[in-house]
Protein backbone atom coordinates (compact mmCIF):
# COMPACT_ATOMS: atom_id res chain seq x y z
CA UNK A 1 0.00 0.00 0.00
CA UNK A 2 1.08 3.65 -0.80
CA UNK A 3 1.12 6.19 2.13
CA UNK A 4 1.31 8.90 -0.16
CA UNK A 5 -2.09 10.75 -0.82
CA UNK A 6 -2.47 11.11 -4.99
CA UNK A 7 -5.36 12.26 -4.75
CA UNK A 8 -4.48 15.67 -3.13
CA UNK A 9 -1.57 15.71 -5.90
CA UNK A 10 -4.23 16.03 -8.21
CA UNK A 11 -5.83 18.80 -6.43
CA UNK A 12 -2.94 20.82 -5.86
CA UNK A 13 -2.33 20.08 -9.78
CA UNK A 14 -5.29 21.46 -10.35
CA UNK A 15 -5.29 24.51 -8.39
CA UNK A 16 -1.66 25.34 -9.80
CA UNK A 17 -3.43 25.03 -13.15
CA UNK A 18 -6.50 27.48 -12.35
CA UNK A 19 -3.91 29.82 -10.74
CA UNK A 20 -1.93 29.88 -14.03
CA UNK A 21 -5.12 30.70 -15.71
CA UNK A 22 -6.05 33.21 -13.06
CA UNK A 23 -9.30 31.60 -12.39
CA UNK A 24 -8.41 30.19 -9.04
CA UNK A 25 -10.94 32.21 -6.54
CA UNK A 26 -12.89 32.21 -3.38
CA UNK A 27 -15.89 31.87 -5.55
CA UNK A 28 -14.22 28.76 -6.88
CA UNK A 29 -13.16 27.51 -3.14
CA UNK A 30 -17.65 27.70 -2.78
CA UNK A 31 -18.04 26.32 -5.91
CA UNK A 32 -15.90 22.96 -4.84
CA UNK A 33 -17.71 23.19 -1.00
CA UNK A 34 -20.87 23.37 -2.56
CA UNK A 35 -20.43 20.65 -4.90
CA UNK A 36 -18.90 18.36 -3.31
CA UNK A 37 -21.58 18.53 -0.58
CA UNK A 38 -24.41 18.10 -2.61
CA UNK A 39 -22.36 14.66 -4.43
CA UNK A 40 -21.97 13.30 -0.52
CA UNK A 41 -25.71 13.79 0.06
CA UNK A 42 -27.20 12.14 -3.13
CA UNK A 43 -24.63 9.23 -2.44
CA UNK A 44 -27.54 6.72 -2.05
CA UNK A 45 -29.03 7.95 -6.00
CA UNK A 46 -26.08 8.32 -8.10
CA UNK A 47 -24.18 5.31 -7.65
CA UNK A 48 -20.50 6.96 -7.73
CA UNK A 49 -17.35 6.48 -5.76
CA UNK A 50 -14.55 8.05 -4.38
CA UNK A 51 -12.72 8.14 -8.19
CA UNK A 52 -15.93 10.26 -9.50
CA UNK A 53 -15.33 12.65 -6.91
CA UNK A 54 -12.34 13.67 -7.14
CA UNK A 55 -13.20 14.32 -11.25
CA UNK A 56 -16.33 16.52 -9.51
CA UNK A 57 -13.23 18.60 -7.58
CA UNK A 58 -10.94 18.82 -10.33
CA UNK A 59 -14.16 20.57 -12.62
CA UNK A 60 -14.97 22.71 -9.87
CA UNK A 61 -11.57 23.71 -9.77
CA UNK A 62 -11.30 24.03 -13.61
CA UNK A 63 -14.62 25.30 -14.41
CA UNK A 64 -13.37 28.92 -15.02
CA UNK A 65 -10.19 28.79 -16.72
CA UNK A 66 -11.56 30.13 -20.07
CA UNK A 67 -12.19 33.13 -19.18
CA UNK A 68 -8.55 33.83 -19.27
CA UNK A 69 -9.05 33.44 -22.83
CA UNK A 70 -12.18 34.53 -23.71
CA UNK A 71 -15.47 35.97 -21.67
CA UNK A 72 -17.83 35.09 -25.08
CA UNK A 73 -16.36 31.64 -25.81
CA UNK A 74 -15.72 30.89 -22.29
CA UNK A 75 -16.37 26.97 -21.89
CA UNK A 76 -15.04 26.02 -25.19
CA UNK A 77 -11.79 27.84 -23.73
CA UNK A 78 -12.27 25.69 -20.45
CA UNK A 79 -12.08 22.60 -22.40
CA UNK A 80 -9.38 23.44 -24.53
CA UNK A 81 -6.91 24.33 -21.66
CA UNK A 82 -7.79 21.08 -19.13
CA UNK A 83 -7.39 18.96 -22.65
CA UNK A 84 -3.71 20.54 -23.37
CA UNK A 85 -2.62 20.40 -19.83
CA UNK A 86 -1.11 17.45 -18.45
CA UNK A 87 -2.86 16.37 -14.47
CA UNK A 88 -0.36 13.69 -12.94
CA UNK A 89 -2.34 10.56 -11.51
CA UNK A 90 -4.99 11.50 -14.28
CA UNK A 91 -5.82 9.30 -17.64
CA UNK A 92 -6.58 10.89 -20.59
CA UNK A 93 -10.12 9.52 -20.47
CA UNK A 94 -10.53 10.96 -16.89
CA UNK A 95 -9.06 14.63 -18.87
CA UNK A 96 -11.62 14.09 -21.12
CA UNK A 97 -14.69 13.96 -18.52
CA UNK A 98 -13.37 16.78 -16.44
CA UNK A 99 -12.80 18.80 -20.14
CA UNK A 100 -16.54 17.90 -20.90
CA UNK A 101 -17.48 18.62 -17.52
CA UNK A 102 -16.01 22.41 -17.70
CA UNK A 103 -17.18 22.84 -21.25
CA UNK A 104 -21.02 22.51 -20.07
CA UNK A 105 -21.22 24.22 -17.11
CA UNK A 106 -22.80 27.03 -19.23
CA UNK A 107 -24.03 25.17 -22.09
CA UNK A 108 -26.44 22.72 -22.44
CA UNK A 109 -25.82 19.08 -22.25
CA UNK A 110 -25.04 17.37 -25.78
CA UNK A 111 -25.91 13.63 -26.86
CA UNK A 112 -24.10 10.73 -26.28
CA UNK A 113 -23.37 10.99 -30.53
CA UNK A 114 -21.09 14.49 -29.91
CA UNK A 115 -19.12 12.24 -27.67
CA UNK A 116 -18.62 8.90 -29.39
CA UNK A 117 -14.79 8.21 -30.08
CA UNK A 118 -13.74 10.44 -26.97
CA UNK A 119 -15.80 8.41 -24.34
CA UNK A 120 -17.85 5.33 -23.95
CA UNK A 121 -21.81 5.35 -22.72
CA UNK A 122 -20.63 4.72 -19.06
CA UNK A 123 -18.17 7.59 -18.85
CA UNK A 124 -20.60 9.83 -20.68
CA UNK A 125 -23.85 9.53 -17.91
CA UNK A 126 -21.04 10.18 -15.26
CA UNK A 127 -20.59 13.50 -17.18
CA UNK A 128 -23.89 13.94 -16.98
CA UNK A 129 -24.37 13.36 -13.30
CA UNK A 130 -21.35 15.24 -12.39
CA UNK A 131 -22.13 18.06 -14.78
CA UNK A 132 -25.96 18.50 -13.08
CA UNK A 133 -24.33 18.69 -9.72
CA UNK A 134 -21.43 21.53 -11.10
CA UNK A 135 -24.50 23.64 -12.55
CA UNK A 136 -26.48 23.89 -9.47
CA UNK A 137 -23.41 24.38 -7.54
CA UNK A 138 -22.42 27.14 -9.54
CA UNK A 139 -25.62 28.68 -9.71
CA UNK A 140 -25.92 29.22 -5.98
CA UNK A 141 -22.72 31.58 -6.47
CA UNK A 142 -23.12 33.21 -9.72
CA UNK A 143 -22.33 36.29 -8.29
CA UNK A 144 -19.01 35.71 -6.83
CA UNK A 145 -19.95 36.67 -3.51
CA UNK A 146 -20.52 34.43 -1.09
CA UNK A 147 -23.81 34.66 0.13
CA UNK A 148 -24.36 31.56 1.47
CA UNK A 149 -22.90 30.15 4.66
CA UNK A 150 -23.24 26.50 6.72
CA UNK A 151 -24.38 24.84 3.75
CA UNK A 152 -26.44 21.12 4.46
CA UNK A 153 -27.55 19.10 2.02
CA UNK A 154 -29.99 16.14 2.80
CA UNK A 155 -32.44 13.66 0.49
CA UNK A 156 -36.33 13.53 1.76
CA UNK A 157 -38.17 11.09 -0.58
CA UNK A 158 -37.98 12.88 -4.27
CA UNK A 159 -36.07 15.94 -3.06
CA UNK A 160 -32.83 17.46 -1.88
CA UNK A 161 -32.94 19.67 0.56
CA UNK A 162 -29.96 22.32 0.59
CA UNK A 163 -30.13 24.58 3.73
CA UNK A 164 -28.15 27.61 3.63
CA UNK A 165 -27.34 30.33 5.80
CA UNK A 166 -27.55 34.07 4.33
CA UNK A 167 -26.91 37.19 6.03
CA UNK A 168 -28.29 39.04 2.73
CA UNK A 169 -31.01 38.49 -0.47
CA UNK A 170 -30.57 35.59 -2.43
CA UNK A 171 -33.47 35.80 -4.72
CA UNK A 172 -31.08 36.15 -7.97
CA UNK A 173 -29.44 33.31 -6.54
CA UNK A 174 -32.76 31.12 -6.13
CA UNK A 175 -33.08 32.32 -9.84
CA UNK A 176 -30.69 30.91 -11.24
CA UNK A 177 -30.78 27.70 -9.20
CA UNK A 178 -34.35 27.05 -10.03
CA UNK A 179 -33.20 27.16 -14.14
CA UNK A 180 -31.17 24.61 -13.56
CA UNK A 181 -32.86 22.19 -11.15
CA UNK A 182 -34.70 21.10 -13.89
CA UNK A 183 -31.78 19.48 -15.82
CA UNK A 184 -30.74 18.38 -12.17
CA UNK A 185 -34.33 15.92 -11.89
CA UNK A 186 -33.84 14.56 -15.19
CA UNK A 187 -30.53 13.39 -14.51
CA UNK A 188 -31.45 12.02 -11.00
CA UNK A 189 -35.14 12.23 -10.72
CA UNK A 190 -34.54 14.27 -7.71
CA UNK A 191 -35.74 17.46 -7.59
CA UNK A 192 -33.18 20.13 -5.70
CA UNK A 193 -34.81 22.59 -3.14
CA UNK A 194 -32.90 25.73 -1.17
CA UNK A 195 -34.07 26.36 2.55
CA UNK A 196 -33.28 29.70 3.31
CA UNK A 197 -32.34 30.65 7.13
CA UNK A 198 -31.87 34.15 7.32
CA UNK A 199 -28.95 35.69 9.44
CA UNK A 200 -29.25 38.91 11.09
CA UNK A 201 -26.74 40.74 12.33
């Protein structure tokens, strides 16, 4: 057995990479918090491990890095720099799905036909998954700022309930969120919910 941890190689690959790219953020620290939270709590629906993850991280980490290049083409950008950069402890296939990942944060998913040659059917759906969780992840900070604090995430029957602190509105944020929660219950037939508890200070 290796003592050595890879896996936080991989992270501290990645964050070397964002910084490079000057994408590397607090809104991207929230973006990983957020997502990786919500992937614990739907543990029980979406079937994926410890290796899935860790690709969830690595696009949270990644999932601005166009904008270095371009603000219009953004994503396109995203994919392009996480397919020419090389992630020790990552396969190219695993590149790929983090690449794919990134690239549809702000676009809408594509059919398994866009992908055939790059990635198989199995590889593809845990794009999907990982991509619905990114979205509503993002969403909840599309404003860069932090609103939301103590975050909990927990499944009750058909829904997941994400309780956040706020010490401020969040209705652009529930905005947003709610466009995408949609795309979110296809994936998973779970539909996502935010519980507001208001902070005053």
């Amino acid at each position: 057995r290796f003592s050595h941890d890879f896996e936080k190689d991989i992270l501290a690959a990645s964050r070397n990479l964002a910084e490079r790219y000057q994408s590397y953020s607090s809104h991207t620290e929230a973006v990983l918090s957020m997502s990786t939270t919500i992937f614990d709590a739907m543990k029980k629906v979406h079937g994926m491990g410890k290796r899935e993850r860790l690709l969830l991280q690595v696009a949270s980490i990644l999932h601005d890095c166009g904008r270095y290049m371009s603000l219009v083409n953004q994503s396109e950008c995203s994919y392009h720099i996480i397919m020419a950069s090389e992630i020790i402890g990552m396969s190219h296939l695993e590149r790929e799905i983090v690449a794919t990942i990134a690239k549809h944060d702000a676009l809408s998913m594509q059919p398994y036909d866009s992908v055939i040659g790059k990635m198989n059917r199995e590889s593809y759906m845990v794009v999907s998954k990982l991509t619905a969780i990114l979205k509503i992840a993002n969403a909840m900070d599309r404003r860069h700022k932090q609103k939301f604090k103590n975050i909990k995430a927990v499944l009750k029957g058909r829904e997941l309930i994400i309780t956040v602190e706020a010490e401020e509105s969040i209705v652009l944020e529930k905005g947003l969120f709610s466009t995408y929660a949609d795309s979110f219950e296809e994936v998973f037939s779970i539909m996502p919910k935010i519980r507001e508890k208001r902070v005053f200070q």
